[in-house]
N, C-alpha and C. Protein backbone atom coordinates (compact mmCIF):
# COMPACT_ATOMS: atom_id res chain seq x y z
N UNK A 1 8.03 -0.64 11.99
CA UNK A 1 6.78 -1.22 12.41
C UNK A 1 5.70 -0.81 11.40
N UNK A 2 4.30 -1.71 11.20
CA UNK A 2 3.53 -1.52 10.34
C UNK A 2 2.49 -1.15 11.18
N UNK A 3 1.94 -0.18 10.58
CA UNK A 3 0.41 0.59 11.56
C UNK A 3 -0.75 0.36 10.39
N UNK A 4 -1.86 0.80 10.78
CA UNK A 4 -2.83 0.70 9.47
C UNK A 4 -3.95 1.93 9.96
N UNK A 5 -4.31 2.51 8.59
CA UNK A 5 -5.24 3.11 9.05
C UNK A 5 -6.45 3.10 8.06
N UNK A 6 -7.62 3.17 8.85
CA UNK A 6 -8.92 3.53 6.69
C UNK A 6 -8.96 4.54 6.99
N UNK A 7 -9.06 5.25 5.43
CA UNK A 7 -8.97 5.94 4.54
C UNK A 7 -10.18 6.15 3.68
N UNK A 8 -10.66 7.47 3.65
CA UNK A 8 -11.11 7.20 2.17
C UNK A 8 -11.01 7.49 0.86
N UNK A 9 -11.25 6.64 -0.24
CA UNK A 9 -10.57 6.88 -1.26
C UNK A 9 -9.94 8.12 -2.09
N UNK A 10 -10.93 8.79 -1.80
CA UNK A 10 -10.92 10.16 -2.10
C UNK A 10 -9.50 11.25 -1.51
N UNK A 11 -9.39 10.88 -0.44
CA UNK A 11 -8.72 11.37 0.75
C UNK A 11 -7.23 10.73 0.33
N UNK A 12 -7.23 9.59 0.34
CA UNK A 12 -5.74 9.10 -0.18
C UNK A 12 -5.45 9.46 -1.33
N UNK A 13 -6.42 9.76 -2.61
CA UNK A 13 -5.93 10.29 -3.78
C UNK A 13 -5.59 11.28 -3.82
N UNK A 14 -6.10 12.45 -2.81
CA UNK A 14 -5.95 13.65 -2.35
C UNK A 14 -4.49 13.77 -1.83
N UNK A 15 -4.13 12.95 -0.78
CA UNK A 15 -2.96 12.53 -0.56
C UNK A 15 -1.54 12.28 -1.42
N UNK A 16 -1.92 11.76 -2.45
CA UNK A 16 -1.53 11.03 -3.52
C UNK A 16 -1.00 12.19 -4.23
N UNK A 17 -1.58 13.14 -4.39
CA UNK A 17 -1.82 14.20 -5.11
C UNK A 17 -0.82 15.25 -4.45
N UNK A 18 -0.64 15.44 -3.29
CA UNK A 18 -0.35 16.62 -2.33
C UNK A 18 1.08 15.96 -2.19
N UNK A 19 0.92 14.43 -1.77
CA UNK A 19 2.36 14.25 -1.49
C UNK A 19 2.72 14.22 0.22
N UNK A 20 1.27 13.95 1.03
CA UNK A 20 1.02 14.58 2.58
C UNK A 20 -0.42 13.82 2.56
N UNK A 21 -0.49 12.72 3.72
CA UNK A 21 -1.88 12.61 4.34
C UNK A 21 -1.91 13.65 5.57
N UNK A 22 -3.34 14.17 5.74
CA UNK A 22 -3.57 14.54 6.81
C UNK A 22 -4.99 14.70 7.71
N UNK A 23 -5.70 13.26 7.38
CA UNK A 23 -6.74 13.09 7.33
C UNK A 23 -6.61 12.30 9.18
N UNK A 24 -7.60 12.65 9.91
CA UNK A 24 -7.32 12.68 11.42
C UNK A 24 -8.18 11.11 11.74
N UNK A 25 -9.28 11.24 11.53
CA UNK A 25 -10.28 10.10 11.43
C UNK A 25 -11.65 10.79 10.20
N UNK A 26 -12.62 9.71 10.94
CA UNK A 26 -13.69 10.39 9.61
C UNK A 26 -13.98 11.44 10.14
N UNK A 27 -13.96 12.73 9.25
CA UNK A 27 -14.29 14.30 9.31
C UNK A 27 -13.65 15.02 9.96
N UNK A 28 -12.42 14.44 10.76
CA UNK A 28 -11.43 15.33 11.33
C UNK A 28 -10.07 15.33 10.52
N UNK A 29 -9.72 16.40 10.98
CA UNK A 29 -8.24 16.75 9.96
C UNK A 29 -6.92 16.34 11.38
N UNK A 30 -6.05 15.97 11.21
CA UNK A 30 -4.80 16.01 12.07
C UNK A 30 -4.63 17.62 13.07
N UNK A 31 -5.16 18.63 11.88
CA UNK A 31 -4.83 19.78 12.96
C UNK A 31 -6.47 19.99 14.15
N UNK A 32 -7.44 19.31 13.50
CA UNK A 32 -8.24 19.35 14.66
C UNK A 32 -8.08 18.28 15.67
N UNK A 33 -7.63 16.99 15.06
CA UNK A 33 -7.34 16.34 16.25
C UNK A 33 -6.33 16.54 17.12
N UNK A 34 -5.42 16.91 16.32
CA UNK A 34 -3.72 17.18 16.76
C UNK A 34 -2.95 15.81 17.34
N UNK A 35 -3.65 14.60 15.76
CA UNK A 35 -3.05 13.01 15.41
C UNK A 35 -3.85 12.49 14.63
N UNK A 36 -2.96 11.77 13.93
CA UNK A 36 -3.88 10.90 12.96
C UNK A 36 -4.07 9.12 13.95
N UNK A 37 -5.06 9.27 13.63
CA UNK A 37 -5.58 7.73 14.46
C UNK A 37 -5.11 7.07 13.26
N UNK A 38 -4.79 5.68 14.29
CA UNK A 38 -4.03 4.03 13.42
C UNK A 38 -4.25 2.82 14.14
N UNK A 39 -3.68 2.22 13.51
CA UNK A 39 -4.51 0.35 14.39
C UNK A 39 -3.30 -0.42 14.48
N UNK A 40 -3.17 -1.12 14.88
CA UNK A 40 -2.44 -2.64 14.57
C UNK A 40 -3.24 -3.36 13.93
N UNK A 41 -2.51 -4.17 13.05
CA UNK A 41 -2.79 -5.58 12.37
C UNK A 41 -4.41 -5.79 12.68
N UNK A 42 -3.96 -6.27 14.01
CA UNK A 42 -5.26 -6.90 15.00
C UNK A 42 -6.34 -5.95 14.80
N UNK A 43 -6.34 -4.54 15.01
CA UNK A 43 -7.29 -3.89 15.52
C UNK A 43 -7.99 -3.18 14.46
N UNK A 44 -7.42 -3.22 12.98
CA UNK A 44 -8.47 -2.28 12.14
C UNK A 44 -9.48 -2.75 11.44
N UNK A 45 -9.91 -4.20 11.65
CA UNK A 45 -10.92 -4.77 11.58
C UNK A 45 -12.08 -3.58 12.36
N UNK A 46 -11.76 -4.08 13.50
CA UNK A 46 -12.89 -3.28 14.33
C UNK A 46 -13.37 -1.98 14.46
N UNK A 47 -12.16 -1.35 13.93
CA UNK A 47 -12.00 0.47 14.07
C UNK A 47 -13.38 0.37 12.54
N UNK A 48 -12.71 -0.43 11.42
CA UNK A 48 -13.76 -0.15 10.34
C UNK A 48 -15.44 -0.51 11.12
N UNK A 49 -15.01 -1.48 11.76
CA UNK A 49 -16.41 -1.91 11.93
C UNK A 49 -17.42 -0.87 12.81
N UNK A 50 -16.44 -0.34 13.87
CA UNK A 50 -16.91 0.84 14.90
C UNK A 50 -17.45 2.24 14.33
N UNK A 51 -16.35 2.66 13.44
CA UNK A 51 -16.56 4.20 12.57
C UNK A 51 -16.67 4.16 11.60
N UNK A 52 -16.26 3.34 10.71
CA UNK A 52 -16.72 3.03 8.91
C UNK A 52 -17.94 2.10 8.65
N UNK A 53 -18.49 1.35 9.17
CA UNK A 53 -19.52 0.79 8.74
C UNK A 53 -20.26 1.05 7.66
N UNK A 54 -20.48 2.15 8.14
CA UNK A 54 -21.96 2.84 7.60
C UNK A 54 -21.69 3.94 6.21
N UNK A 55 -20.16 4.11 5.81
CA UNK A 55 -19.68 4.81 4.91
C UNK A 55 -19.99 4.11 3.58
N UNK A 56 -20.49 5.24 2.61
CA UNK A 56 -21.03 4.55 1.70
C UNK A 56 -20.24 4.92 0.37
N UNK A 57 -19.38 5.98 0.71
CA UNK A 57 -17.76 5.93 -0.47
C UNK A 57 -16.80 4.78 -0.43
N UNK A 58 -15.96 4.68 -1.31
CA UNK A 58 -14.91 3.43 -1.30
C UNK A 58 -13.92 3.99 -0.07
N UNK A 59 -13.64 3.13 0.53
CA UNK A 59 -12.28 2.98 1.32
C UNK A 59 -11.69 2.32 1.43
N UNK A 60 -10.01 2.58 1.47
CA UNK A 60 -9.20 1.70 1.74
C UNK A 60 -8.39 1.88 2.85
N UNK A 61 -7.69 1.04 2.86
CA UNK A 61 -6.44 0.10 4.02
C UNK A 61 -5.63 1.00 3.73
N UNK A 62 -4.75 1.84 4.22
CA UNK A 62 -3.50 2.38 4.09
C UNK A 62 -2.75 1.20 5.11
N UNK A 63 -1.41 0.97 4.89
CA UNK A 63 -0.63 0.07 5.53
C UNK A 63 1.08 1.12 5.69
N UNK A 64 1.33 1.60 6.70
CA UNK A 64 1.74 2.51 6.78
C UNK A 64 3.05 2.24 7.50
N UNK A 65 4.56 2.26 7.47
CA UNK A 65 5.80 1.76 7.66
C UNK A 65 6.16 3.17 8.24
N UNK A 66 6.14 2.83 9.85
CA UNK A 66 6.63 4.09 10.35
C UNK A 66 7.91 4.50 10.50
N UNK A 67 8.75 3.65 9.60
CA UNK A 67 10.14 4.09 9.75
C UNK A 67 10.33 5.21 8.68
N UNK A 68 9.54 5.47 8.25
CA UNK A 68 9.46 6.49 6.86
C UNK A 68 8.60 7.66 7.33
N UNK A 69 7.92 7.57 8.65
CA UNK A 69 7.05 8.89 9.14
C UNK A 69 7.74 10.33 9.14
N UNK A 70 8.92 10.37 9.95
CA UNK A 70 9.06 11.90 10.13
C UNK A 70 8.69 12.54 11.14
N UNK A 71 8.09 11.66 11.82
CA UNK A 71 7.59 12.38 13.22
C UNK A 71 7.01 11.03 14.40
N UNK A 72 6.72 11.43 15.25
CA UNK A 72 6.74 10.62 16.42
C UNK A 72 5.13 9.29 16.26
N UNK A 73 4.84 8.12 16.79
CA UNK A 73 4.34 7.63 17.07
C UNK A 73 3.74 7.10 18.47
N UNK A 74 3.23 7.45 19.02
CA UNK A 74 2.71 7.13 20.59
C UNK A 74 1.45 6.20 20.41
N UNK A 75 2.01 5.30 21.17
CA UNK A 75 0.28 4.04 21.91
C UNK A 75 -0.42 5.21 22.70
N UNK A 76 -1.30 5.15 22.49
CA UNK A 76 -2.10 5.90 23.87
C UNK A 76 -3.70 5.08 23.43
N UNK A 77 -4.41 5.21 24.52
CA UNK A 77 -5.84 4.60 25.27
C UNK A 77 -6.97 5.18 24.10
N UNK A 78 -7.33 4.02 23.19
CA UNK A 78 -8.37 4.84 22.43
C UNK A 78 -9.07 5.55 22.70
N UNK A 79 -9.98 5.24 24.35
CA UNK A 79 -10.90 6.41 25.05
C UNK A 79 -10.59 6.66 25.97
N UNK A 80 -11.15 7.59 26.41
CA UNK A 80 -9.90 8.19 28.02
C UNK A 80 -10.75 7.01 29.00
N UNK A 81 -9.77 6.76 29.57
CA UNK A 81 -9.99 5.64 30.86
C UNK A 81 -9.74 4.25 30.43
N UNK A 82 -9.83 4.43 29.09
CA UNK A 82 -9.61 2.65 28.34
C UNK A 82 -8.24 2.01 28.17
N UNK A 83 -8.14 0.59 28.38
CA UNK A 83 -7.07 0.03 28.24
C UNK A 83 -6.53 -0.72 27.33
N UNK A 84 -7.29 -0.84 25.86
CA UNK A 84 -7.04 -0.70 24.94
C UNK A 84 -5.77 0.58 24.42
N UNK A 85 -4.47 0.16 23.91
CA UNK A 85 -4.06 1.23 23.28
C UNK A 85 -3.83 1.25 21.67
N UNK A 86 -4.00 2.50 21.01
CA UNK A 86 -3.91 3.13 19.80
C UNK A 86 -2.77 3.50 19.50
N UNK A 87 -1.91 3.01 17.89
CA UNK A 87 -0.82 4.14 17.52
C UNK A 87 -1.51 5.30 16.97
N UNK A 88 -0.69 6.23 17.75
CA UNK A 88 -1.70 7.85 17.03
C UNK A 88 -0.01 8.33 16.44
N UNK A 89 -0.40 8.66 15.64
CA UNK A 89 0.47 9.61 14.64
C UNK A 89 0.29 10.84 14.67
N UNK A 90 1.90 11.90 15.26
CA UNK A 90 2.06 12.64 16.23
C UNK A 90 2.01 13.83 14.78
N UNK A 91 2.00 13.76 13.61
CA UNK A 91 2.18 15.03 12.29
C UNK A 91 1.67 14.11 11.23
N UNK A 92 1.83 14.77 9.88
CA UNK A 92 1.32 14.33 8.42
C UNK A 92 2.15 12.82 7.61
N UNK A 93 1.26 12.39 7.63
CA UNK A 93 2.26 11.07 6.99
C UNK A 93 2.26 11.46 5.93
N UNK A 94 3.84 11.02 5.31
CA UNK A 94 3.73 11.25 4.12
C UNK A 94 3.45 9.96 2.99
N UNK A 95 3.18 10.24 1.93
CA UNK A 95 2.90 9.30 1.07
C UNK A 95 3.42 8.29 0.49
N UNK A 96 4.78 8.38 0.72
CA UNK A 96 5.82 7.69 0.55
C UNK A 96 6.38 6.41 1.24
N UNK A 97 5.27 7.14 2.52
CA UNK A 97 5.62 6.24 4.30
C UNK A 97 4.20 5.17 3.78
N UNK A 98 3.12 5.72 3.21
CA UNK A 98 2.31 4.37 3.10
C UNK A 98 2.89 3.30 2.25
N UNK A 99 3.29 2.12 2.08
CA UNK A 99 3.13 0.87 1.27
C UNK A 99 2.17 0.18 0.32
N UNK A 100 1.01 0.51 1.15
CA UNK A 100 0.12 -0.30 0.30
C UNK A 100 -1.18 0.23 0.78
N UNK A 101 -1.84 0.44 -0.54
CA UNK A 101 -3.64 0.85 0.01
C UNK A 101 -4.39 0.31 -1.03
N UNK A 102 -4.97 -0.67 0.24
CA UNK A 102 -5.74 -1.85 -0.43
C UNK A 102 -7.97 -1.26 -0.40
N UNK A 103 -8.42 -1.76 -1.32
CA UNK A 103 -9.27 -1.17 -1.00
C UNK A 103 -10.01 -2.25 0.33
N UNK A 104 -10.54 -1.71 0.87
CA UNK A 104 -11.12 -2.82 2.12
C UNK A 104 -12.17 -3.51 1.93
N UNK A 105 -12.78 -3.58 1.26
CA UNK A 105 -13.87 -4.75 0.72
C UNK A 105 -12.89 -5.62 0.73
N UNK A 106 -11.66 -5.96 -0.20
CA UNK A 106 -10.65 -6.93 -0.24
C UNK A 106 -9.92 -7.53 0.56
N UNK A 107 -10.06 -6.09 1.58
CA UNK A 107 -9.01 -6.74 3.13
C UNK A 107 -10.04 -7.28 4.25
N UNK A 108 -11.16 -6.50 3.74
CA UNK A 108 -12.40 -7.37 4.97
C UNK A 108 -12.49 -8.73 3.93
N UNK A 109 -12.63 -9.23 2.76
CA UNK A 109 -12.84 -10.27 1.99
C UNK A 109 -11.19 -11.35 2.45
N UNK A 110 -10.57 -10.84 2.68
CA UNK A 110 -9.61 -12.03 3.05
C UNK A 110 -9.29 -12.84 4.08
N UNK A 111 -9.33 -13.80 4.87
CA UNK A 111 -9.61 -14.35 5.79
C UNK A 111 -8.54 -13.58 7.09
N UNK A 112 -7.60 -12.95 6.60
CA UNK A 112 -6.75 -12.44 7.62
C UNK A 112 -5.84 -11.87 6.42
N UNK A 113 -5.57 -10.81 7.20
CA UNK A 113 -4.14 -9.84 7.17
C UNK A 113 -3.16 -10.34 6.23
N UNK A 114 -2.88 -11.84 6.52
CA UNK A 114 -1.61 -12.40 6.28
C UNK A 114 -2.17 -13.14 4.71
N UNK A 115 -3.45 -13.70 4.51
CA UNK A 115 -3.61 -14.10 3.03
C UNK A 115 -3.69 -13.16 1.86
N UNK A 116 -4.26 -11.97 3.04
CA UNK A 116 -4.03 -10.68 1.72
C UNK A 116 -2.50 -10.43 1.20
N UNK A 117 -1.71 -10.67 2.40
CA UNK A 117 -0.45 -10.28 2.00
C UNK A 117 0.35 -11.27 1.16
N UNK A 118 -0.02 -12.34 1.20
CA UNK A 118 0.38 -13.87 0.67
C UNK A 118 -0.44 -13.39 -0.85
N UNK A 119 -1.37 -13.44 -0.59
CA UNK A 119 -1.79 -12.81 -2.37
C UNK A 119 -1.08 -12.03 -3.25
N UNK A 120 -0.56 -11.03 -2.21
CA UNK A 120 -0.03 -10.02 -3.18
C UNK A 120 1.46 -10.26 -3.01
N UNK A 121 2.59 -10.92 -2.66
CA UNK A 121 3.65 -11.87 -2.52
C UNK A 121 3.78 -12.41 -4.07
N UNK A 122 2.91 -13.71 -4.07
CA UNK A 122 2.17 -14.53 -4.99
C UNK A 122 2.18 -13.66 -6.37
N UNK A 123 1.23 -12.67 -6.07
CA UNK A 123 1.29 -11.50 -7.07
C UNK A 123 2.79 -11.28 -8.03
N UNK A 124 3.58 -10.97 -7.19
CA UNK A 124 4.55 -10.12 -7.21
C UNK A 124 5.61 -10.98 -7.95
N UNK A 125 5.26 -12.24 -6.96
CA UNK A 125 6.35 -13.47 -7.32
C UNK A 125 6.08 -13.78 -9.06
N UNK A 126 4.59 -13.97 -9.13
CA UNK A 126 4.48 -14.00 -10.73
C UNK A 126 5.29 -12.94 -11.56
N UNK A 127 4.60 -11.55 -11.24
CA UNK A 127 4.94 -10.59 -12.12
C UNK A 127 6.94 -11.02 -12.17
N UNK A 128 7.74 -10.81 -11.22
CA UNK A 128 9.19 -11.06 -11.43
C UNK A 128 9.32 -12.21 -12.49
N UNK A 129 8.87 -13.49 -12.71
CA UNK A 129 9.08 -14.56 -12.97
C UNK A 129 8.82 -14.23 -14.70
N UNK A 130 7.59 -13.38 -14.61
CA UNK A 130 7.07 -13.00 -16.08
C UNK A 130 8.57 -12.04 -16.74
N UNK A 131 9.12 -11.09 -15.74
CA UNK A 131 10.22 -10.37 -16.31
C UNK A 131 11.50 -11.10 -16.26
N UNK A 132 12.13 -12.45 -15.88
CA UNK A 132 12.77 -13.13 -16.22
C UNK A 132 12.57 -13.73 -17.25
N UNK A 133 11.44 -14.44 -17.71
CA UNK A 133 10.93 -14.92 -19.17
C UNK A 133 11.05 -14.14 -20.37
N UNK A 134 10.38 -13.23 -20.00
CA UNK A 134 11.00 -11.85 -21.04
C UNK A 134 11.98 -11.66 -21.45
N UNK A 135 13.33 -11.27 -19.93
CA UNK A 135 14.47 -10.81 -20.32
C UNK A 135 15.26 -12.44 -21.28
N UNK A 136 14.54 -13.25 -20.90
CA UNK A 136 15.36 -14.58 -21.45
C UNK A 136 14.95 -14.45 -22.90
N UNK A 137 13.37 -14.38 -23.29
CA UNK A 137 13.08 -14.21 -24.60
C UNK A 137 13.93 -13.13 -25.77
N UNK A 138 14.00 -11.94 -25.00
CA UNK A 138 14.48 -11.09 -25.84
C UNK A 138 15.96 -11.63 -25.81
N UNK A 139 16.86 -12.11 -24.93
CA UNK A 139 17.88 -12.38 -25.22
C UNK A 139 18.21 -13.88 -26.16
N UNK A 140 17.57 -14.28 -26.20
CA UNK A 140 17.41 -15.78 -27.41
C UNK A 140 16.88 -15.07 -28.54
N UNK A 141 16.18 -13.90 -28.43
CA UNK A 141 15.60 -13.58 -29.62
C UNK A 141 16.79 -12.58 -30.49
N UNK A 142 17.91 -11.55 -29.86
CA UNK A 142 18.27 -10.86 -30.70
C UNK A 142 19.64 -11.77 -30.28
N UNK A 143 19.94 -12.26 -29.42
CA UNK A 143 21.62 -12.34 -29.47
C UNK A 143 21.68 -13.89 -29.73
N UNK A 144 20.41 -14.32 -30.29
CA UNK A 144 20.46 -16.57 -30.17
C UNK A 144 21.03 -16.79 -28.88
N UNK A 145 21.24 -17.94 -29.13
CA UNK A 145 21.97 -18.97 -27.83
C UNK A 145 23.43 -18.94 -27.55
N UNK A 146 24.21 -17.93 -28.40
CA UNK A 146 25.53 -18.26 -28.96
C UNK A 146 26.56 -17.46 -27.52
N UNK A 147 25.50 -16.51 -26.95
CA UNK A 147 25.88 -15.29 -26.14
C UNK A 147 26.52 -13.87 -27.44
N UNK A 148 27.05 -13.26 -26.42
CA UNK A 148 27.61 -12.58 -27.24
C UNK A 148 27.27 -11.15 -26.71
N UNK A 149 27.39 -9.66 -27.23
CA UNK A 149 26.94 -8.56 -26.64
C UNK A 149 25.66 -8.16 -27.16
N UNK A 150 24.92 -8.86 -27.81
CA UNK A 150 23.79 -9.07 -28.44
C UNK A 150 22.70 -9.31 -27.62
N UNK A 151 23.60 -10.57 -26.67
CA UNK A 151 22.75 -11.42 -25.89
C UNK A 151 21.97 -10.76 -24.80
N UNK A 152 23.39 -9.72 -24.65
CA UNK A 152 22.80 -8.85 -23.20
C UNK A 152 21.78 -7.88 -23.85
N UNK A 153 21.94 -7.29 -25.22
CA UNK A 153 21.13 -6.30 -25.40
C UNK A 153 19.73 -7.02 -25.65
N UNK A 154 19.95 -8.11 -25.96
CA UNK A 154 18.20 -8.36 -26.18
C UNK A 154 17.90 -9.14 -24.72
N UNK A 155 18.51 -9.33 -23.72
CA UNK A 155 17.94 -9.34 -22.21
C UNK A 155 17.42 -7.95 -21.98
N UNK A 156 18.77 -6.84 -22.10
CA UNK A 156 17.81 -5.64 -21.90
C UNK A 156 16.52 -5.55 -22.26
N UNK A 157 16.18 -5.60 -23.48
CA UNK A 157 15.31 -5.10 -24.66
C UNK A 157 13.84 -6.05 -23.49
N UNK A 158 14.27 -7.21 -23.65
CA UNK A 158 13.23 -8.20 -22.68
C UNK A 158 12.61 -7.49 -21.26
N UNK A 159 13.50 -7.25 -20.99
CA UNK A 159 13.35 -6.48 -18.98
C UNK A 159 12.71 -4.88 -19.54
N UNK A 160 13.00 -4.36 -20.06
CA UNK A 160 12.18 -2.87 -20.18
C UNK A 160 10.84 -3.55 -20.98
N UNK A 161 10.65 -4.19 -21.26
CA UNK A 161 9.43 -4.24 -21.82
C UNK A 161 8.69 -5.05 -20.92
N UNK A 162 9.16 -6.15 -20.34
CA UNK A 162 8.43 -6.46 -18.84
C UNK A 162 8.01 -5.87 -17.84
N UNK A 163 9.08 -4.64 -17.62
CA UNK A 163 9.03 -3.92 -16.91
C UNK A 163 8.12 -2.62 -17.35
N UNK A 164 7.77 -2.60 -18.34
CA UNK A 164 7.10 -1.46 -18.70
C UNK A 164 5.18 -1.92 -18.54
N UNK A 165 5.29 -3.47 -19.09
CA UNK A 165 3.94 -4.62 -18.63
C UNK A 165 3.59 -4.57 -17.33
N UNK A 166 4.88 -4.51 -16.18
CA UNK A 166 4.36 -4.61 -14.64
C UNK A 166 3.93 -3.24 -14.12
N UNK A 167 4.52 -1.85 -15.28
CA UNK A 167 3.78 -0.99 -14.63
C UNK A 167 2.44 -0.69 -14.94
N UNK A 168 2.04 -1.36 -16.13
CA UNK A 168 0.65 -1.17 -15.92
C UNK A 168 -0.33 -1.83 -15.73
N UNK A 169 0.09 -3.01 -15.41
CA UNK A 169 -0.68 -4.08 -14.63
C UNK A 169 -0.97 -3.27 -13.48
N UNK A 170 0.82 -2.98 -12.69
CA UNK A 170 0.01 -2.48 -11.05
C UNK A 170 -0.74 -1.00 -10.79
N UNK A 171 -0.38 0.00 -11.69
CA UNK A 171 -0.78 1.05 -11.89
C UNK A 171 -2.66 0.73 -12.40
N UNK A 172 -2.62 -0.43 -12.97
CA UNK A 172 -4.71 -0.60 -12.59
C UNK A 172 -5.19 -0.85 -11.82
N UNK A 173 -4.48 -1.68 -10.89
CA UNK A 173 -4.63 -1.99 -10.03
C UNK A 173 -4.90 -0.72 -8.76
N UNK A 174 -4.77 0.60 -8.99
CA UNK A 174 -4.47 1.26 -7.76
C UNK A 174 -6.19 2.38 -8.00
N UNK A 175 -6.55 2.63 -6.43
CA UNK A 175 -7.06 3.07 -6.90
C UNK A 175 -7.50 4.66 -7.95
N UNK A 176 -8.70 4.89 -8.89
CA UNK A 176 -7.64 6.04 -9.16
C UNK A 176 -8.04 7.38 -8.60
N UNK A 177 -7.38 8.40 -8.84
CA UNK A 177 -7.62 9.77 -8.11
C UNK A 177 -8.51 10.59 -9.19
């Protein structure tokens, strides 16, 4: 399942860094809350809008795949008596368990959840398509058309160097620490 939580930038690079989120909400740590607050899809629109508003550092979207947590997830009632429920995250996520941290100007700028994710699909779909062109170039380029064991080495030669282009395309893309 996918949970979401904001972040701020600082805090995820921190993260990033450690190898361990453990950031509770704004200004609390997990061991003072004893959980890290999270949203659904639906709901972290509003959580930004409720407690981040007014934050005037960058933040982003963590998008967080709890099959990679390590520890428990519980719905429970954002405020006591409320029937609204929250995934709270029961220990430290690790960094590995987030997917994607988008900065949120971009995720509040997209009409929904699902075009951000269609963007970066789209994204992705290019970048592959660019490392098939590649691996085809380098292989027409050292082995010709004829095939041969040539052929494969200049596919290789094509794909590490595509592949070396997509890491730093997405590596600018992130934010940095």
């Amino acid at each position: 399942m996918l949970i979401y939580h904001v972040a701020t930038a600082a805090d995820w690079a921190r993260a990033r860094r450690d190898g361990v989120y453990t950031t509770s909400t704004r200004g609390r740590t997990l061991e003072q809350e004893g959980f890290i607050h999270a949203s659904r899809a639906d709901q972290w629109r509003g959580v930004h809008t409720r407690f981040y508003a007014d934050v005037d550092e960058p933040l982003v979207l963590l998008e967080i795949d709890t099959d990679r947590l390590g520890c428990a997830v519980v719905e429970e009632p954002g405020e006591p008596g409320g029937t609204e429920t929250f995934p709270h995250v029961r220990g430290p996520v690790p960094a590995t368990a987030v997917l994607r941290a988008v900065p949120v100007e971009d995720a509040l700028a997209a009409t929904s959840f699902s075009s951000l994710f269609l963007r970066e699909v789209l994204r992705n779909a290019a970048l592959g398509f660019g490392l098939i062109v590649l691996s085809a170039i380098g292989a027409v380029a050292v082995g010709g058309v004829d095939g041969g064991p040539e052929t494969l080495v200049g596919a290789a030669a094509g794909l590490a160097v595509g592949l070396l282009l997509m890491w730093l395309v997405l590596r600018r893309g992130r934010p940095r620490t």
